[in-house]
N, C-alpha and C. Protein backbone atom coordinates (compact mmCIF):
# COMPACT_ATOMS: atom_id res chain seq x y z
N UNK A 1 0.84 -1.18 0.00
CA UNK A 1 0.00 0.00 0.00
C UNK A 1 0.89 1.24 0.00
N UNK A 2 0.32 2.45 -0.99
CA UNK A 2 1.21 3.44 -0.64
C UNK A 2 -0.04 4.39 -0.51
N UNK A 3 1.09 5.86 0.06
CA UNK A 3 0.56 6.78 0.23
C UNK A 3 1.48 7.63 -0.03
N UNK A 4 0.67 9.22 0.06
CA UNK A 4 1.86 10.10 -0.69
C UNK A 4 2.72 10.35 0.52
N UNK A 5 2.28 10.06 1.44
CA UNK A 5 3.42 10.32 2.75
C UNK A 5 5.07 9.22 2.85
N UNK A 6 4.41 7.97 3.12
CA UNK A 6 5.19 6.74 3.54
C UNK A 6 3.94 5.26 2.65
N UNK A 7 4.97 4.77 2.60
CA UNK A 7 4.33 3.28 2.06
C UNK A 7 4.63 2.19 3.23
N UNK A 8 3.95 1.36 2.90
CA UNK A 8 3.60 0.40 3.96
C UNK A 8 4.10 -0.83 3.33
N UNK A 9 5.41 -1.56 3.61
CA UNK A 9 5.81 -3.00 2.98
C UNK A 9 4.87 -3.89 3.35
N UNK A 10 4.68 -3.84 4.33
CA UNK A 10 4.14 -5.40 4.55
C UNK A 10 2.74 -5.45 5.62
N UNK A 11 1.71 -4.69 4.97
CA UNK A 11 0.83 -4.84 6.01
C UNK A 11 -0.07 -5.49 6.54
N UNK A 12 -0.91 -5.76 7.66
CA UNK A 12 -1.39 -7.32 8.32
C UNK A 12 -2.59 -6.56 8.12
N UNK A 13 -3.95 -7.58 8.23
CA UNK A 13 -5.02 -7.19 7.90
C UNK A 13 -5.81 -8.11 8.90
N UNK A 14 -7.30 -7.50 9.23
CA UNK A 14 -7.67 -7.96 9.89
C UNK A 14 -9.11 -7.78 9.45
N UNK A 15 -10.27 -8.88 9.10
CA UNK A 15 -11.42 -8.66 8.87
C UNK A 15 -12.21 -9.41 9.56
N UNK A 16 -13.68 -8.79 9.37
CA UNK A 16 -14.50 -9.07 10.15
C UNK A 16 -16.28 -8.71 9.60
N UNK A 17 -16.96 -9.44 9.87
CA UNK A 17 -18.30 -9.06 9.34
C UNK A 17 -18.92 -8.89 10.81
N UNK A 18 -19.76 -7.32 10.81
CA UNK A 18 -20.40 -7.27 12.28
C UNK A 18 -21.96 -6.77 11.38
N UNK A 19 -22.78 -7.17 12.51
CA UNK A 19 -24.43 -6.65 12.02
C UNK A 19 -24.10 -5.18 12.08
N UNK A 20 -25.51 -4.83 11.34
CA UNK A 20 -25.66 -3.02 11.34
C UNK A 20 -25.92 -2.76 12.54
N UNK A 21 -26.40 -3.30 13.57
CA UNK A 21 -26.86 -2.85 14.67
C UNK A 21 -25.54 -3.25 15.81
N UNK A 22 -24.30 -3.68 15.70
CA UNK A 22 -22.82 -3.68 16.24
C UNK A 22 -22.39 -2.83 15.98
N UNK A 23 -22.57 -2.03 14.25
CA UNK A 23 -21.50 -1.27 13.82
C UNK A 23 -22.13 0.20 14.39
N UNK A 24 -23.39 0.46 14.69
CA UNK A 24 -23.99 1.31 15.14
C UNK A 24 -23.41 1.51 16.66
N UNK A 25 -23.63 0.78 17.58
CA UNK A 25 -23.27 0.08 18.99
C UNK A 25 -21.92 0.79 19.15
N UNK A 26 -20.81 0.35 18.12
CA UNK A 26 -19.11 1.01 18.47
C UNK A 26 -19.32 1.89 17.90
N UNK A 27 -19.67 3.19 16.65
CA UNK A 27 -19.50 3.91 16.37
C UNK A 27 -20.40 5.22 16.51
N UNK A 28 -21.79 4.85 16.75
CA UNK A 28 -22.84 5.51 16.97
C UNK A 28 -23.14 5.98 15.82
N UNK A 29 -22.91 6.04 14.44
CA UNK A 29 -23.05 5.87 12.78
C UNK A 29 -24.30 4.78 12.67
N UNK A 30 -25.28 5.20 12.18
CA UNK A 30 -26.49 3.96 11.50
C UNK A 30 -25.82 3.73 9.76
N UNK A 31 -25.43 2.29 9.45
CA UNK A 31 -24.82 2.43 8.19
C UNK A 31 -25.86 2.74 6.92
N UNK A 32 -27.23 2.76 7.05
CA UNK A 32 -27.86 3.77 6.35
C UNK A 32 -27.31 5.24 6.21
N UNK A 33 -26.78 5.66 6.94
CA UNK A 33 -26.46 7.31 6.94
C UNK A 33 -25.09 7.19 5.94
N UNK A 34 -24.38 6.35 5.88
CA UNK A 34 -23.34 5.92 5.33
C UNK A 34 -23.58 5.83 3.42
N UNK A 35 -25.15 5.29 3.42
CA UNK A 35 -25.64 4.80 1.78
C UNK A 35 -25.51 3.26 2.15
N UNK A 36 -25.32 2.38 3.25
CA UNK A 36 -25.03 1.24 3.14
C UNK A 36 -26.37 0.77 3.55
N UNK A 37 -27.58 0.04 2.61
CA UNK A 37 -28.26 -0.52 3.00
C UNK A 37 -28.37 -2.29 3.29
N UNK A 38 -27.26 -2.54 3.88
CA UNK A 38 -27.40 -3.93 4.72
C UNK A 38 -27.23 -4.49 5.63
N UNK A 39 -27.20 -5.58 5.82
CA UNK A 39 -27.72 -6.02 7.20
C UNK A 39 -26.31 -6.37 8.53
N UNK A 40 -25.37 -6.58 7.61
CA UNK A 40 -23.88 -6.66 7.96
C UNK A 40 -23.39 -6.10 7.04
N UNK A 41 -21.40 -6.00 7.37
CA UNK A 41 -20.67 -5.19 6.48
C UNK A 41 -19.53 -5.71 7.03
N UNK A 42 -18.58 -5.96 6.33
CA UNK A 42 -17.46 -6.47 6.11
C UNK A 42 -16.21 -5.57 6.55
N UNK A 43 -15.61 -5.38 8.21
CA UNK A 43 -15.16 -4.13 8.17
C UNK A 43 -13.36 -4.89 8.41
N UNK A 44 -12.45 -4.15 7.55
CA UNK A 44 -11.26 -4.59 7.18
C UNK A 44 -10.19 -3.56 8.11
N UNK A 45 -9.00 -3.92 9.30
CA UNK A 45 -8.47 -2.98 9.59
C UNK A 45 -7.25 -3.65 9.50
N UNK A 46 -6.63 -2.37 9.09
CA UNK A 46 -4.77 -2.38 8.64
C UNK A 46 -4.07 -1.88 9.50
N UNK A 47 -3.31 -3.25 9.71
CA UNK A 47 -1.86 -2.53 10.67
C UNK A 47 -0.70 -2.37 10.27
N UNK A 48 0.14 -2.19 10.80
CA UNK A 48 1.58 -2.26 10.66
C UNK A 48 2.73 -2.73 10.79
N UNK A 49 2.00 -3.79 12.29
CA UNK A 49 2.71 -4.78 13.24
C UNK A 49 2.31 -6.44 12.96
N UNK A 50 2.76 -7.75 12.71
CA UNK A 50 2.32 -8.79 12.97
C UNK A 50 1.52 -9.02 14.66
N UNK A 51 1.58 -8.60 15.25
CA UNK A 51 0.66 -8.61 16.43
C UNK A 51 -0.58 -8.05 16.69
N UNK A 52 -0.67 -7.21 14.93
CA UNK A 52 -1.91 -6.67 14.93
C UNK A 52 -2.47 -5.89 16.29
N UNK A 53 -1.27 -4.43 16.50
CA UNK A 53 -1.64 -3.82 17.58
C UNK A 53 -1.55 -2.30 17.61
N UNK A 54 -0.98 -2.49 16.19
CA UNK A 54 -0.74 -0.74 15.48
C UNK A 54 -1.48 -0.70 14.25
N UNK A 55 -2.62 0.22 14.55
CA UNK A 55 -3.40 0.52 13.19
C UNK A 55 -2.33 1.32 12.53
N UNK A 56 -2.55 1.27 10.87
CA UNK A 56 -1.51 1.87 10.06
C UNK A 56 -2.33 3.38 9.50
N UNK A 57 -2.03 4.61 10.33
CA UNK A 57 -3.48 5.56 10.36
C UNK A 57 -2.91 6.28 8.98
N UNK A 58 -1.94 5.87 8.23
CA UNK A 58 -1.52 6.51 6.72
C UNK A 58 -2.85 6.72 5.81
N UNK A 59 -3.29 5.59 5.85
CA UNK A 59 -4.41 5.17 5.09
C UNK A 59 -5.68 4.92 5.73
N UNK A 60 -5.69 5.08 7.23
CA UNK A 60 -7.12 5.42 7.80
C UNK A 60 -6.91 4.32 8.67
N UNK A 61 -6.37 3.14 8.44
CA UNK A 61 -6.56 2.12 9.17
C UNK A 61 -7.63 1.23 9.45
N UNK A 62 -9.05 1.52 8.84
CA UNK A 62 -10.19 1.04 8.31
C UNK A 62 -10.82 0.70 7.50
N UNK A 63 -10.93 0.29 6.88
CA UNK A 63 -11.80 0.14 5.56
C UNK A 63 -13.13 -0.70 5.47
N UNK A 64 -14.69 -0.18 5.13
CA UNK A 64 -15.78 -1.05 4.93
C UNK A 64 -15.67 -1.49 3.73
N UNK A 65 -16.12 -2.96 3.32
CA UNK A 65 -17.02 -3.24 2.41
C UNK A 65 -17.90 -3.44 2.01
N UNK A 66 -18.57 -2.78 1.15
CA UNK A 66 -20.19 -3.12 0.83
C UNK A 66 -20.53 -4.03 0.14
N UNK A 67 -21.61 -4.92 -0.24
CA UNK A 67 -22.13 -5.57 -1.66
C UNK A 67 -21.87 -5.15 -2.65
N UNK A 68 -21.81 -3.68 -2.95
CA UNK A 68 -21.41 -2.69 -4.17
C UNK A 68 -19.76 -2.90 -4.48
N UNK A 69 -19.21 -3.51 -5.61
CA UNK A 69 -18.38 -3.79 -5.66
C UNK A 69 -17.29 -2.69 -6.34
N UNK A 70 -18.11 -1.44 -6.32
CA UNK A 70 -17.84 -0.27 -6.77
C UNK A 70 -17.84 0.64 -5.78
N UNK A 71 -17.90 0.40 -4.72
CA UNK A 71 -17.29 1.18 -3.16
C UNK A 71 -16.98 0.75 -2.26
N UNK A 72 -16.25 1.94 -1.56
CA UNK A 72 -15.42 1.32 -0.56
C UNK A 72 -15.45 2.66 0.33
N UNK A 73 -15.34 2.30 1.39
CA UNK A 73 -16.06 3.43 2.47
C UNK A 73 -14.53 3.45 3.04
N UNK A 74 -13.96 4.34 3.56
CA UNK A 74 -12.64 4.57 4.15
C UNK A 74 -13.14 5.48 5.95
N UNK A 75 -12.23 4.99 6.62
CA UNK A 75 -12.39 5.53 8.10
C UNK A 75 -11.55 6.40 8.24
N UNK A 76 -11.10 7.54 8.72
CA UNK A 76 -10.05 8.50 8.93
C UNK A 76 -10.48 9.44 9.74
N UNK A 77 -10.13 9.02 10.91
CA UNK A 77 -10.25 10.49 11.77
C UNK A 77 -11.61 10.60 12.28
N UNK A 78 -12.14 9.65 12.67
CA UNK A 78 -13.45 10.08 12.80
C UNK A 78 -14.63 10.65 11.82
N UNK A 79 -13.96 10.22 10.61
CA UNK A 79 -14.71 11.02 9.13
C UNK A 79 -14.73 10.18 8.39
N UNK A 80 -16.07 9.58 7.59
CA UNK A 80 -15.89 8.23 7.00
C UNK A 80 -16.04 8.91 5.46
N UNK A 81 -15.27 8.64 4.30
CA UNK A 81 -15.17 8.75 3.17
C UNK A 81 -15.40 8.13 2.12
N UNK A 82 -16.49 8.10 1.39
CA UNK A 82 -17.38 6.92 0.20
C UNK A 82 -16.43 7.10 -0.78
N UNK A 83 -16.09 6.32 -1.16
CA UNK A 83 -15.14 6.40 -2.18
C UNK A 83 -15.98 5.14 -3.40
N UNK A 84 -16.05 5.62 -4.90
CA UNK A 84 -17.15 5.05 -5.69
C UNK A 84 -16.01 4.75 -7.36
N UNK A 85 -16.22 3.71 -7.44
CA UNK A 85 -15.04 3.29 -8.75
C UNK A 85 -16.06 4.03 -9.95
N UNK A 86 -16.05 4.81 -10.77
CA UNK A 86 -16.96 5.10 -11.80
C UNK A 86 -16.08 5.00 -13.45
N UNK A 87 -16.56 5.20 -14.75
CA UNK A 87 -15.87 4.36 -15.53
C UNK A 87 -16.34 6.15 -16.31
N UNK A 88 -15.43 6.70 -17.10
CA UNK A 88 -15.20 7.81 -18.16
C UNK A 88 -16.46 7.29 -19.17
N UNK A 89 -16.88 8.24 -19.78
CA UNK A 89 -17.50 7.80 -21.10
C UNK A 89 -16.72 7.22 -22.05
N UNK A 90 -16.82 6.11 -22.43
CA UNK A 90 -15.99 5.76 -23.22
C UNK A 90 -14.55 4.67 -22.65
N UNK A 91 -14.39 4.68 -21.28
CA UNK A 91 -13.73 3.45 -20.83
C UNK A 91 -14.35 2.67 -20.55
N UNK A 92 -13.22 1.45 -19.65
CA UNK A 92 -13.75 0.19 -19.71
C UNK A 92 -13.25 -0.15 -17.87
């Protein structure tokens, strides 16, 4: 993974599927407010350490996945960021 700061050689990952009503529970976020209408969500966090004890906060250190295989929700700072793959007129 890079970033324009520092890149990350080798980073450990950690996933997990929690209900909407968990992810609500730790964050106080309803993942409707998010655009995520389902019932669980696939939430992915990046570290830095094999002991998985240092989030890697370069890159947010969070990441959701949705069903939509064309977004990806990013965590940073307390500020969650929809991020949406979209295609040019004319690409592929």
């Amino acid at each position: 993974m890079k970033t324009k700061e520092a890149a990350l050689q080798n980073p450990y990952y950690q996933k997990e599927l929690i209900s909407a009503s968990r992810f609500f529970q730790e964050s106080y976020v309803e993942l409707t407010d998010l655009g995520v209408h389902e019932d669980f969500i696939t939430v992915v966090h990046v570290f830095s350490d094999e002991l998985k004890k240092n989030y890697w906060l370069n890159a947010g250190g969070t990441f959701l996945l949705t069903d939509d295989r064309d977004k990806l929700i990013l965590f940073l700072g307390n500020v969650y960021f929809a991020m949406e793959r979209s295609l040019e007129a004319g690409g592929t």
